[in-house]
Every structure is written in structure tokens, then in C-alpha cells.
N, C-alpha and C. Protein backbone atom coordinates (compact mmCIF):
# COMPACT_ATOMS: atom_id res chain seq x y z
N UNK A 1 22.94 13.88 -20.33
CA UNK A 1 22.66 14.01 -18.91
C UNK A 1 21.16 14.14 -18.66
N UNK A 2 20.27 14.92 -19.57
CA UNK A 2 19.09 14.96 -19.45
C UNK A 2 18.35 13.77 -19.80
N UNK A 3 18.91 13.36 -20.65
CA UNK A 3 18.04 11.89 -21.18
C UNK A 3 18.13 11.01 -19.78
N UNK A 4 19.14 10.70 -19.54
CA UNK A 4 19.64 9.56 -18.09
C UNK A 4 18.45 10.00 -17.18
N UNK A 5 18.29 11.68 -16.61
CA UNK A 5 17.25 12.23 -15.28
C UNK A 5 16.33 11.98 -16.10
N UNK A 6 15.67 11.75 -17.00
CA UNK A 6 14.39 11.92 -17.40
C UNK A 6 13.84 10.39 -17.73
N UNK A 7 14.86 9.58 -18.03
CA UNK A 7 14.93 7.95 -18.02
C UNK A 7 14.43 7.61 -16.25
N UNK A 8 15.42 8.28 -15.30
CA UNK A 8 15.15 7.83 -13.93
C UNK A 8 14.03 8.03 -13.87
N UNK A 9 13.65 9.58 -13.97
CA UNK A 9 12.20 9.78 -13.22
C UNK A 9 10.63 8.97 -13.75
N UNK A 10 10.99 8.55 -15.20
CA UNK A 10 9.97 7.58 -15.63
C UNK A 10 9.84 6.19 -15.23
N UNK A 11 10.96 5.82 -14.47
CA UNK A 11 11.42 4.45 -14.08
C UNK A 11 10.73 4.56 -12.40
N UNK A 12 10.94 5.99 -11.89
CA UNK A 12 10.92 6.11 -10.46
C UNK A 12 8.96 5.94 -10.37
N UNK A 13 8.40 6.80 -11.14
CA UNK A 13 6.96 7.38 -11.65
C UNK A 13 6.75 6.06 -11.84
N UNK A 14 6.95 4.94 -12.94
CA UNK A 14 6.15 3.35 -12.79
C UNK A 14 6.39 2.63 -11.25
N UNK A 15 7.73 2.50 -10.88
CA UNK A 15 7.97 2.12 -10.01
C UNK A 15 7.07 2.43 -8.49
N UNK A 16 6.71 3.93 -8.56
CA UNK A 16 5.79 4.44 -7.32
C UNK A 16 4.32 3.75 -7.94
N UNK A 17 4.04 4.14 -9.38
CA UNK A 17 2.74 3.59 -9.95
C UNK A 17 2.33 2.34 -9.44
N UNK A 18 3.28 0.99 -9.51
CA UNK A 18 3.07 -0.42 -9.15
C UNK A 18 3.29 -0.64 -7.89
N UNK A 19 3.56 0.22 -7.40
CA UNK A 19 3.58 0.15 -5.65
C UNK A 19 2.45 0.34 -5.04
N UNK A 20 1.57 0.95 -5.58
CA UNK A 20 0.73 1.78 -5.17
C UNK A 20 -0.72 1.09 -5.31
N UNK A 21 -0.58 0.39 -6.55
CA UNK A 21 -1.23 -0.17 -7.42
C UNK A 21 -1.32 -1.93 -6.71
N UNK A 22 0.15 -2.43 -6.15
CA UNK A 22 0.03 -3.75 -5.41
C UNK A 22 -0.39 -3.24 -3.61
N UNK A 23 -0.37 -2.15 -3.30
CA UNK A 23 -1.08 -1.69 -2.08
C UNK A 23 -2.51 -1.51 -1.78
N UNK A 24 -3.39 -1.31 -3.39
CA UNK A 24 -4.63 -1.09 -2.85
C UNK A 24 -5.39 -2.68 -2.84
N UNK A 25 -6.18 -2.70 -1.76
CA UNK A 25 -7.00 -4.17 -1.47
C UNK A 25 -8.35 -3.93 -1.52
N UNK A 26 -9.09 -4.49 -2.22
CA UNK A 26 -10.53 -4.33 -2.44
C UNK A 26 -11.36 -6.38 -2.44
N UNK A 27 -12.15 -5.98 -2.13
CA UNK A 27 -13.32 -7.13 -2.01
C UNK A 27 -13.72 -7.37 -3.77
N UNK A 28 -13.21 -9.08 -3.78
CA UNK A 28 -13.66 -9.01 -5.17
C UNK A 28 -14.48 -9.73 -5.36
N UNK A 29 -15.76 -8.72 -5.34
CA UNK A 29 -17.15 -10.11 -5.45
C UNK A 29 -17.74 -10.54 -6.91
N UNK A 30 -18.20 -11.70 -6.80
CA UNK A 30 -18.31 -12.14 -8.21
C UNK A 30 -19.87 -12.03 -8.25
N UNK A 31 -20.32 -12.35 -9.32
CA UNK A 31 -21.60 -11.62 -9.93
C UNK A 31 -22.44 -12.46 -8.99
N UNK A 32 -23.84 -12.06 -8.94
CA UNK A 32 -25.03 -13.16 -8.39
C UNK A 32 -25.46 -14.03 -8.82
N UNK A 33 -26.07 -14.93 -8.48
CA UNK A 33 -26.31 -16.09 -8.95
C UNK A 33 -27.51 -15.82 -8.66
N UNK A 34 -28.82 -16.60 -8.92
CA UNK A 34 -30.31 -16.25 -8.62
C UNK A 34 -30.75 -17.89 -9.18
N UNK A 35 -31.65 -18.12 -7.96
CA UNK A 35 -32.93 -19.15 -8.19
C UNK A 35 -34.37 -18.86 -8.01
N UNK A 36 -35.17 -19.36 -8.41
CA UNK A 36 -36.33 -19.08 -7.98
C UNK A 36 -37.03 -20.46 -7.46
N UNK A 37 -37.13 -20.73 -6.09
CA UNK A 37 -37.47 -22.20 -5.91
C UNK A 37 -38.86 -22.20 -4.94
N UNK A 38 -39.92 -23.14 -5.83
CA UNK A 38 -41.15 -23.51 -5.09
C UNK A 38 -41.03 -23.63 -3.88
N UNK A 39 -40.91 -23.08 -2.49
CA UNK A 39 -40.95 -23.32 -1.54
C UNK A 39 -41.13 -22.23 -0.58
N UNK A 40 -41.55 -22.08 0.82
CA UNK A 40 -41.66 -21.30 1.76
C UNK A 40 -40.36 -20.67 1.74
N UNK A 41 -40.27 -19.11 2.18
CA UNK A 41 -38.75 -18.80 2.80
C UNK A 41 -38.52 -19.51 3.59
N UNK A 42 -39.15 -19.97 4.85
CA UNK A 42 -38.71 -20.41 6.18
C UNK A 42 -37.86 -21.43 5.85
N UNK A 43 -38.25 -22.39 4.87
CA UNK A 43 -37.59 -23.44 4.66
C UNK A 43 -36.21 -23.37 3.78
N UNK A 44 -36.12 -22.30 2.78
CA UNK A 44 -35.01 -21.70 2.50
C UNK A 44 -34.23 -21.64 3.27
N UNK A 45 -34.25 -20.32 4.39
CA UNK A 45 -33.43 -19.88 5.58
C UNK A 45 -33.14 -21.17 5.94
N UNK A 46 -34.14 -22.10 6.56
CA UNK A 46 -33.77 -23.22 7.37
C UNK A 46 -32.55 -24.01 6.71
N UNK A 47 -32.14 -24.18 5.41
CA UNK A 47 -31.25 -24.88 4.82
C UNK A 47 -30.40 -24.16 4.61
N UNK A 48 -30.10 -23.18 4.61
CA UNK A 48 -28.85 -22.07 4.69
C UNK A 48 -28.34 -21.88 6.04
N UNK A 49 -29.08 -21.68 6.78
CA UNK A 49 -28.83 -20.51 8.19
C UNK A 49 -28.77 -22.00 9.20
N UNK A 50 -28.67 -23.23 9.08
CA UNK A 50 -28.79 -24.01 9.75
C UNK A 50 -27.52 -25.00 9.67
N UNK A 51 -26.28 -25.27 10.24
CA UNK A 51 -25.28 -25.68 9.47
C UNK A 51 -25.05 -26.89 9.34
N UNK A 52 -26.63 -27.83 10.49
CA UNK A 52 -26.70 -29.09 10.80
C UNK A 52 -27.18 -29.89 9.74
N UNK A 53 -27.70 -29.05 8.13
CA UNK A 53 -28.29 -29.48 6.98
C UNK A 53 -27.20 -29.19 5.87
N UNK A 54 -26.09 -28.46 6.49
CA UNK A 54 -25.36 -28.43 5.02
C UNK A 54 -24.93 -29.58 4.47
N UNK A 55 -24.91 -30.90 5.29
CA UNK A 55 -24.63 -32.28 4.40
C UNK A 55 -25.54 -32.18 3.15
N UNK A 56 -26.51 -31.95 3.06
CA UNK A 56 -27.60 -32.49 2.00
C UNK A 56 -27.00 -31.66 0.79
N UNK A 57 -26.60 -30.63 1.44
CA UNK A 57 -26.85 -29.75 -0.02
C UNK A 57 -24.67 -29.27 -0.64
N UNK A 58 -24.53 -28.90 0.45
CA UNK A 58 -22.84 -28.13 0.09
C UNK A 58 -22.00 -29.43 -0.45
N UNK A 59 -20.97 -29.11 -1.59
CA UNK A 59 -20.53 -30.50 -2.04
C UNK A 59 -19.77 -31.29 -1.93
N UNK A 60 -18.63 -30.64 -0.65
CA UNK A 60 -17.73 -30.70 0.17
C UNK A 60 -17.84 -31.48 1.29
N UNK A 61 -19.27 -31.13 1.91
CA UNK A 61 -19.64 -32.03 2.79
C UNK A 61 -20.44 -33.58 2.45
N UNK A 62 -21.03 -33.56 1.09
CA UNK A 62 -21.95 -34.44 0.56
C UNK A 62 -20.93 -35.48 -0.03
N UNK A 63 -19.83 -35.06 -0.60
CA UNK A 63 -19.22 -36.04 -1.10
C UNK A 63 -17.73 -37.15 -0.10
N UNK A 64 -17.85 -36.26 0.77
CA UNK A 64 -16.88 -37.08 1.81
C UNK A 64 -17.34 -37.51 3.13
N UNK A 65 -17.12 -39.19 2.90
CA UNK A 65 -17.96 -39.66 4.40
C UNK A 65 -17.10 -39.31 5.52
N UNK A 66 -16.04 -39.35 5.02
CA UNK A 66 -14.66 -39.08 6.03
C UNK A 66 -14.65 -37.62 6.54
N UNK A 67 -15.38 -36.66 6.28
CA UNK A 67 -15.04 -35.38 6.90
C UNK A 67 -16.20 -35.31 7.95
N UNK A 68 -15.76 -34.81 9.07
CA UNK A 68 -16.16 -34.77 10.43
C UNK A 68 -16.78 -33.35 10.73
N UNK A 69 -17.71 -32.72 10.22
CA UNK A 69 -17.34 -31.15 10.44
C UNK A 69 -18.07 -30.98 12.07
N UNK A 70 -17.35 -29.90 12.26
CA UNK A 70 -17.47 -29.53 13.83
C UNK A 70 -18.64 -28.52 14.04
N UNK A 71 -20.05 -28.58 14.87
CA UNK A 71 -21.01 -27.73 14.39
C UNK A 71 -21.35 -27.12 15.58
N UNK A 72 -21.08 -25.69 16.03
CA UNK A 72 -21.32 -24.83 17.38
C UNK A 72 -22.17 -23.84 17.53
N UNK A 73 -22.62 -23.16 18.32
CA UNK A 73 -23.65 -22.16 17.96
C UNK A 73 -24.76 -22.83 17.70
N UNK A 74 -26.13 -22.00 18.10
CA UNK A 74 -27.45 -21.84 17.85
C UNK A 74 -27.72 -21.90 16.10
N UNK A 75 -28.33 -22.77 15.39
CA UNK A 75 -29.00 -22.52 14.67
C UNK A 75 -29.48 -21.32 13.90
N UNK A 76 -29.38 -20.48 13.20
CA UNK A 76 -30.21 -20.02 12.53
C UNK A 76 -30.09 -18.24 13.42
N UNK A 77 -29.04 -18.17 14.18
CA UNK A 77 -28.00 -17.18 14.81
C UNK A 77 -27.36 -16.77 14.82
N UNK A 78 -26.43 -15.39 14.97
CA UNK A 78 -25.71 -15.04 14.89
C UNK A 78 -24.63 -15.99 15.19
N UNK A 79 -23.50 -16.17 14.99
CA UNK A 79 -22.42 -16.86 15.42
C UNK A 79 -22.21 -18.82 15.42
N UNK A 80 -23.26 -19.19 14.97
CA UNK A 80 -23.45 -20.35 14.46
C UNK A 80 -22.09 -20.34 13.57
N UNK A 81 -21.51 -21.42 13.67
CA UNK A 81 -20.25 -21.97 12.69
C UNK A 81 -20.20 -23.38 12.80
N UNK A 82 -19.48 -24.00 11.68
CA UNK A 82 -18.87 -24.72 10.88
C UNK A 82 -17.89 -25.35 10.61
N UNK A 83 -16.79 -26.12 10.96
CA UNK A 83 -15.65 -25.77 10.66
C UNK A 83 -15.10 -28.03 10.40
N UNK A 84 -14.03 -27.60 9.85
CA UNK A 84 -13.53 -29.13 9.84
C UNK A 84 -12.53 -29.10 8.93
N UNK A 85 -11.22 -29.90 9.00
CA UNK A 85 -10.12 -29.76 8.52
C UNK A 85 -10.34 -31.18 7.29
N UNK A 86 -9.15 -31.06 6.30
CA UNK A 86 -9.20 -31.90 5.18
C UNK A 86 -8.41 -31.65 4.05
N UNK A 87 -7.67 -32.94 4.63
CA UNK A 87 -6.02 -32.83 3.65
C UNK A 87 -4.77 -31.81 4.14
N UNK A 88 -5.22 -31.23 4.94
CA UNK A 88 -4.44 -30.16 5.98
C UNK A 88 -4.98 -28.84 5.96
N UNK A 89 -5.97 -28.76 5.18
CA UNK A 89 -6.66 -27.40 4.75
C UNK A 89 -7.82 -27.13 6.29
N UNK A 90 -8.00 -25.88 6.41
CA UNK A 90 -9.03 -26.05 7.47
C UNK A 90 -10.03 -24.93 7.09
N UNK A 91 -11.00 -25.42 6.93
CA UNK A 91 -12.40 -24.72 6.42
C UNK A 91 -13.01 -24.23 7.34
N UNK A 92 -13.71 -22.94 8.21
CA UNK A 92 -14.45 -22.66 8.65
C UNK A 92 -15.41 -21.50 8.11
N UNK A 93 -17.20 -21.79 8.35
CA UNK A 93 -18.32 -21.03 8.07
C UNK A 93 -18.93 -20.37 9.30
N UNK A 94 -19.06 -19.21 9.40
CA UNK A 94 -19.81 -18.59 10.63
C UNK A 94 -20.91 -17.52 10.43
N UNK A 95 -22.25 -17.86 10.91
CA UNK A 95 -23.10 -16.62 10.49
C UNK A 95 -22.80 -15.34 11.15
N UNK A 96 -22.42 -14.52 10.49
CA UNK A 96 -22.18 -13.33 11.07
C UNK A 96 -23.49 -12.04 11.41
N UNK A 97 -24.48 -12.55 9.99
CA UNK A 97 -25.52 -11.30 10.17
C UNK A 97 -26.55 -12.28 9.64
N UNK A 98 -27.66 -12.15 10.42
CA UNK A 98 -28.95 -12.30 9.55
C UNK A 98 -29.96 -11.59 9.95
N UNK A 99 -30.56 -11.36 8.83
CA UNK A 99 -31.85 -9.54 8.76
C UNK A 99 -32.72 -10.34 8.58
N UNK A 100 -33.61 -10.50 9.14
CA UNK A 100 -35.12 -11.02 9.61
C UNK A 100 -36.21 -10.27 10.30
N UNK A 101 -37.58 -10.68 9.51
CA UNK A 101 -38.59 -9.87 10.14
C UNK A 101 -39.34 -11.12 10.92
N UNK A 102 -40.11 -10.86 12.14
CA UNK A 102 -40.82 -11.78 12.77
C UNK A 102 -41.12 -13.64 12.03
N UNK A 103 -41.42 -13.22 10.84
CA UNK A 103 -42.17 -14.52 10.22
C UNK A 103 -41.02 -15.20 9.06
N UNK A 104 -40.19 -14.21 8.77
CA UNK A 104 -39.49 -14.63 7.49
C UNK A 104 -37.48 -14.21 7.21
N UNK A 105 -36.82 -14.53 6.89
CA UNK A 105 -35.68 -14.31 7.19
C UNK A 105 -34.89 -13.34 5.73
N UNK A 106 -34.53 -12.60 5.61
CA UNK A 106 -34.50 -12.25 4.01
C UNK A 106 -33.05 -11.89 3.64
N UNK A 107 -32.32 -11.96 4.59
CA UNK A 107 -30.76 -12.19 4.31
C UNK A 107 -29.96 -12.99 5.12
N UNK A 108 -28.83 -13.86 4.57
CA UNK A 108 -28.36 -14.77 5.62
C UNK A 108 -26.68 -13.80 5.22
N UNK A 109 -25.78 -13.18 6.34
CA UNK A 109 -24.60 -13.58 5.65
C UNK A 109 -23.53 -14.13 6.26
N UNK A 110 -22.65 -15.18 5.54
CA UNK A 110 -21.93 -16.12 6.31
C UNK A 110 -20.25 -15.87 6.37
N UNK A 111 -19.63 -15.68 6.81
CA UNK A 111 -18.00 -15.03 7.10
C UNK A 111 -17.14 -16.65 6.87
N UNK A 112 -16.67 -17.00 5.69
CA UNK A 112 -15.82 -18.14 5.52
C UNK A 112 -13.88 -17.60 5.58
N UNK A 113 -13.60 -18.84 6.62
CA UNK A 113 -12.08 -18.68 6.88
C UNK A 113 -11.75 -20.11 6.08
N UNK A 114 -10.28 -19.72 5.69
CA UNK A 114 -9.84 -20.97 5.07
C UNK A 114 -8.16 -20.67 5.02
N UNK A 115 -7.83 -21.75 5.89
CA UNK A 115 -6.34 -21.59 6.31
C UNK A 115 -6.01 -20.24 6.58
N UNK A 116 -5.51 -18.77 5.85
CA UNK A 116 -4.93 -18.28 6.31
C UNK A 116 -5.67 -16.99 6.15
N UNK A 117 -5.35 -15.81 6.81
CA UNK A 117 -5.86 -14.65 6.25
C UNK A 117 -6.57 -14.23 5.04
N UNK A 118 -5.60 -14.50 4.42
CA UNK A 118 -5.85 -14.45 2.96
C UNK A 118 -7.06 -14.77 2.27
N UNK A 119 -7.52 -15.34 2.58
CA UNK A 119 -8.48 -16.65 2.25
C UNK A 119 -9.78 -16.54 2.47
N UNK A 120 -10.08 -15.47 3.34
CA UNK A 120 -11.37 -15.07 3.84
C UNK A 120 -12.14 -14.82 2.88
N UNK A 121 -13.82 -14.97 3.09
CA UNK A 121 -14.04 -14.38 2.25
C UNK A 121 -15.65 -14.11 2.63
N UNK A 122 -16.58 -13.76 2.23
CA UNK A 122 -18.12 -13.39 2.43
C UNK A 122 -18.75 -14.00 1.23
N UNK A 123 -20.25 -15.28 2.19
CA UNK A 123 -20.92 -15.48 1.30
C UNK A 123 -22.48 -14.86 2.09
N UNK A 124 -23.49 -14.42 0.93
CA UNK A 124 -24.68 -13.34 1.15
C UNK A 124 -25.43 -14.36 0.53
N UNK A 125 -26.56 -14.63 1.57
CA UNK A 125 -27.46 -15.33 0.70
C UNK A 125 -28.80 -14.24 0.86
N UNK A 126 -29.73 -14.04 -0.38
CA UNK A 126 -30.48 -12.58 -0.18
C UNK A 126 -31.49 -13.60 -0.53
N UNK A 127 -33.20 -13.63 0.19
CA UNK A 127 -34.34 -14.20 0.13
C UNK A 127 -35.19 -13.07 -0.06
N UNK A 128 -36.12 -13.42 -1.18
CA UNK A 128 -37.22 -12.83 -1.21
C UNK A 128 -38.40 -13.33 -1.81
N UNK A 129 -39.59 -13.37 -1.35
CA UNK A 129 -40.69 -14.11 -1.93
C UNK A 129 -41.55 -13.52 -2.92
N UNK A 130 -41.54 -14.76 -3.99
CA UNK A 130 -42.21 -13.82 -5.13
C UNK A 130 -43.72 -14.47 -5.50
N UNK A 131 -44.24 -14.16 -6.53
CA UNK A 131 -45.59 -15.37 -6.27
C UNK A 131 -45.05 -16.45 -7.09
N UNK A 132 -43.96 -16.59 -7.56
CA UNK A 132 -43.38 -17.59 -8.31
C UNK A 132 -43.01 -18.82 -7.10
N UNK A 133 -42.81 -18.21 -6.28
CA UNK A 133 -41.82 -18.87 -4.73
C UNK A 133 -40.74 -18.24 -4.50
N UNK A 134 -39.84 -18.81 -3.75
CA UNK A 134 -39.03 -17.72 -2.87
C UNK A 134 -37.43 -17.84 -4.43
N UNK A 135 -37.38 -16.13 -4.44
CA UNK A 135 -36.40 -15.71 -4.73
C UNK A 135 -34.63 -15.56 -3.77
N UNK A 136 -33.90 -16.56 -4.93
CA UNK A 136 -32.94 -16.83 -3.59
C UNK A 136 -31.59 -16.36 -4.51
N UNK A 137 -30.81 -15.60 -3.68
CA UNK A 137 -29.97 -14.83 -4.44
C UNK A 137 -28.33 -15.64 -3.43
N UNK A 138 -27.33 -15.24 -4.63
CA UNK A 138 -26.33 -15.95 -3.97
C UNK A 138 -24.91 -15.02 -4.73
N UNK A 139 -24.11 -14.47 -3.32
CA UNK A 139 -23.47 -13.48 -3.79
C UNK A 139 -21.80 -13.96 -3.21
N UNK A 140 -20.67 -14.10 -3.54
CA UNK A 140 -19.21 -14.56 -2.71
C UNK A 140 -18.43 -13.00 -3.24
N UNK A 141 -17.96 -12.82 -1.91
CA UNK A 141 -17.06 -11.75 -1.95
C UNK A 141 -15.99 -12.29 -1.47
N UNK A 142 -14.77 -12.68 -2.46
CA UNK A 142 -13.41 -13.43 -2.15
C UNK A 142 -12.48 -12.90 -1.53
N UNK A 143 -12.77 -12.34 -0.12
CA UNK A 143 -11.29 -11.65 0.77
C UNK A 143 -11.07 -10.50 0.19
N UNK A 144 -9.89 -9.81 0.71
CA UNK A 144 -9.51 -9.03 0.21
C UNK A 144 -8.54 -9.38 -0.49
N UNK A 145 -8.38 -9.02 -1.80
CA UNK A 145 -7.40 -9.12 -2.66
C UNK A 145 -6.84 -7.99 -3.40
N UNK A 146 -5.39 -8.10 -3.57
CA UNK A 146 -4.44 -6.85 -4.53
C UNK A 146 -5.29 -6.44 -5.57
N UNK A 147 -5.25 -4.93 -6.07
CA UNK A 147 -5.82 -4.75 -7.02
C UNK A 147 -5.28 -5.45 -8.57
N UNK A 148 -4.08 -5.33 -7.90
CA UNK A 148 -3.27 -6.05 -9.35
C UNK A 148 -3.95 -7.43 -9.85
N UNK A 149 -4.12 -7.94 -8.42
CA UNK A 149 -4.53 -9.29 -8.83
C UNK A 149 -5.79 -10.12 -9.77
N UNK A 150 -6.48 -8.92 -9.03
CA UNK A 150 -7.86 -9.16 -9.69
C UNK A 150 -7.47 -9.23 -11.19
N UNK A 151 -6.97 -8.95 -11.92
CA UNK A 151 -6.71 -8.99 -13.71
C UNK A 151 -6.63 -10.24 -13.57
N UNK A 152 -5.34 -10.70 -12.75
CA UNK A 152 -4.96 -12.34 -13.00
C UNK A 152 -5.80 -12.97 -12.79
N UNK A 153 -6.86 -13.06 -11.65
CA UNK A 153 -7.94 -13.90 -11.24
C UNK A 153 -9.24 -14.35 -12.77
N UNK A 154 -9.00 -12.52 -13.31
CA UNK A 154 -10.00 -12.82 -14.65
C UNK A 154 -9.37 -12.93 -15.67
N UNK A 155 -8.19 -12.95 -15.60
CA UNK A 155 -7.72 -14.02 -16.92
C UNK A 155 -7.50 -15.71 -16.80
N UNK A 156 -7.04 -15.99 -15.85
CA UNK A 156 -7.00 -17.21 -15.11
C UNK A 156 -8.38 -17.55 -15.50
N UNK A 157 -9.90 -17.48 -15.44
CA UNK A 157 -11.00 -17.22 -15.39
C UNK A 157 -11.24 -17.71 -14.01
N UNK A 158 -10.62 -17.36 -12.70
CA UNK A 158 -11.02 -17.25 -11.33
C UNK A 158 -13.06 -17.17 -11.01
N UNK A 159 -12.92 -16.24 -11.83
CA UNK A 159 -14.34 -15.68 -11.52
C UNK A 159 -15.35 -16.78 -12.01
N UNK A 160 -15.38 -16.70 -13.06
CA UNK A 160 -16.59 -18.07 -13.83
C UNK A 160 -16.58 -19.45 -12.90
N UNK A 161 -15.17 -19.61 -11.98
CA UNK A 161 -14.94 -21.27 -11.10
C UNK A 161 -15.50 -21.19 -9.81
N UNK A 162 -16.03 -19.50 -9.61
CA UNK A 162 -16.65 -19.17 -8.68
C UNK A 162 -17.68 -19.14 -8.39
N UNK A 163 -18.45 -18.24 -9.94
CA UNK A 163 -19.58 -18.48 -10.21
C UNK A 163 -20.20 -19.81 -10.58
N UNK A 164 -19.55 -20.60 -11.19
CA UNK A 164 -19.67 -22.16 -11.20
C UNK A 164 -20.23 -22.99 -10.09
N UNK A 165 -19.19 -22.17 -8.98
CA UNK A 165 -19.57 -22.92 -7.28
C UNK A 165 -20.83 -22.62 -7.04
N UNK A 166 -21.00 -21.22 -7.05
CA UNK A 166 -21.71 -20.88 -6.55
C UNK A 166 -23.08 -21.26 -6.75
N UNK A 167 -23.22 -21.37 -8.46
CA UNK A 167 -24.58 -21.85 -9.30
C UNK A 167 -24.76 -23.32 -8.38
N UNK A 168 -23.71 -23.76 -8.68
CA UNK A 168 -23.82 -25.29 -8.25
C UNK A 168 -24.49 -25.77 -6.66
N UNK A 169 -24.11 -24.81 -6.04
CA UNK A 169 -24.61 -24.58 -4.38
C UNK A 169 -25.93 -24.55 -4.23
N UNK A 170 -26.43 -23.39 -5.27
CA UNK A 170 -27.82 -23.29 -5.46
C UNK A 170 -28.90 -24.04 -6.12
N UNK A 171 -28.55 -24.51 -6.84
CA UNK A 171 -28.64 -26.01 -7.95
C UNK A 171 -29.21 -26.84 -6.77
N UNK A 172 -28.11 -27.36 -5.60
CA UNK A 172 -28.01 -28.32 -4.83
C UNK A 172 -29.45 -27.91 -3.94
N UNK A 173 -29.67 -26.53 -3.46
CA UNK A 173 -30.37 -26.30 -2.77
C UNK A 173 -31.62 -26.80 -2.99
N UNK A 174 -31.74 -26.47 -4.22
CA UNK A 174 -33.27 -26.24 -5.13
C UNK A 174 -33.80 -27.44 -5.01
N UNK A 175 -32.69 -28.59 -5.34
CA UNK A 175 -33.05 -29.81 -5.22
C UNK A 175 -33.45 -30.28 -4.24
N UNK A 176 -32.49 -30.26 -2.80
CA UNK A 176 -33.24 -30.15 -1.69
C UNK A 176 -34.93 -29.94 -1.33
N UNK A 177 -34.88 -28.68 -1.79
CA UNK A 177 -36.04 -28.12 -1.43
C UNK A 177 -37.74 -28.46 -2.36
N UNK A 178 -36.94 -29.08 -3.88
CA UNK A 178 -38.19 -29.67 -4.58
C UNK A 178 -38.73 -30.74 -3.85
N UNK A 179 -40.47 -30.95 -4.05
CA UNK A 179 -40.70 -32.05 -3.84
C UNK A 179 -40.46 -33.20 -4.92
N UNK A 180 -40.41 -34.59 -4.28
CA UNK A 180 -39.87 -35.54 -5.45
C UNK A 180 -40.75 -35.86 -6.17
């Protein structure tokens, strides 16, 4: 009889454990990415914070003539977005914050929706000028996700396909921004 109550209550104890455990939601941001590219900030910001240039550089937009993206908002402003559907998926980018001093812009950050709740997520672009040229930092915080999940995401290797993007974004920028 004791074995059986003491079987339950270890069954009840995991059972509350993984409940508890698929309840907590945390922001799972993946590591930074960093460039250092010959150029003015202004012109940085201008290719980030501007959504009328993301053809040149984002790879989503560069590689499909067929996508139409929809572009609203001020420039280089709060609330500037992005958005355009593809394959049934619907992508939208919106600046939510940017920290700027008079002459120079030194954080952009952008609030991405994609189909459903779920899906949200935060990309931070952090500027700073070095005498090398402008230091350009690149940070994705993927929604909120289960704590559980996050294991699967880094065994899956979620994270590295992220950081991958992300390098690659910045890659694209740099190029942009070199002279030829």
C-alpha cells in the first residue's frame, strides 16, 4: 500500500514538474553577430532603419522578383513597417524603437510578425563607431518560446540557422556599404 502512495506521489511531483516547466516562456535570443564596416553610421542606420533599401541587402527580398513588399511609415521612425505575403506565409517588420543622438543613430530595434503569434520575434541592430569604422552589432530574440523547447531548438541546432541568418544579413550589409 505504501509503495502504490509513494509510486503516485512521484508520478504526481514529475507530472506538476513538466507542467510547470511547459508553462514558463522566455525570449530566446541567439548570440550576436558583429561587423566592423568602413563606413559612416548615418549610412549604416540609413540601410537598416530605412525599409525602402532592404531589397539590396535582406535575402528574401533580393532573391524574389515576384514579392511585392508593402512599405508604410516614415523612414528611419518609429513605426515604419514592412510587410508582404509569400507562399501563404505573411512576413511583417516594424521599427519599434530607435535611440539616437542629434548626428548619429546607435540602436535600431525592429518587432518581426510572421503568421501567427507564435512567431514573433525581436531583431536589435546596436551601432557604434570605432576608428576602425562603424561597429555594427546584430542580435534576434525568437518570440517567446516554452522553456522546454528551447533544448529542442539546440539540439535541432535551431540556434546556429539563426545565427547563420543573421551573419548572412550582415555579410549582405557590409557589402552594400563597401566601396567597389
Amino acid at each position: 500500500m505504501n509503495l502504490k502512495r509513494t509510486y503516485l506521489l512521484v508520478a504526481l511531483a514529475l507530472f506538476t514538474f513538466y507542467t510547470v516547466l511547459c508553462a514558463i516562456t522566455t525570449d530566446d535570443y541567439v548570440s550576436e553577430c558583429t561587423k566592423v564596416i568602413p563606413a559612416g553610421n548615418a549610412q549604416v542606420a540609413w540601410m537598416i532603419a530605412d525599409f525602402h533599401n532592404w531589397n539590396r541587402w535582406y535575402p528574401e527580398l533580393k532573391s524574389d522578383s515576384t514579392l511585392h513588399p508593402i512599405i508604410s511609415g516614415e523612414a528611419m521612425m518609429s513605426g515604419h513597417s514592412i510587410a508582404w505575403e509569400q507562399n501563404g506565409m505573411r512576413e511583417k517588420f516594424e521599427i519599434k524603437v530607435i535611440y539616437a543622438e542629434p548626428s548619429k543613430i546607435e540602436e535600431v530595434i525592429i518587432h518581426r510578425k510572421s503568421g501567427s503569434e507564435n512567431e514573433q520575434g525581436v531583431l536589435e541592430f546596436d551601432l557604434t563607431e570605432e576608428k576602425n569604422g562603424t561597429l555594427l552589432k546584430s542580435k534576434i530574440a525568437q518570440g517567446k518560446i516554452p522553456f522546454w523547447f528551447k533544448g529542442m531548438i539546440w539540439l535541432l541546432g535551431g540556434n546556429n540557422q539563426l545565427n547563420r541568418w543573421n551573419e548572412d544579413n550582415l555579410e549582405a550589409i557590409k557589402q552594400e556599404l563597401q566601396p567597389n
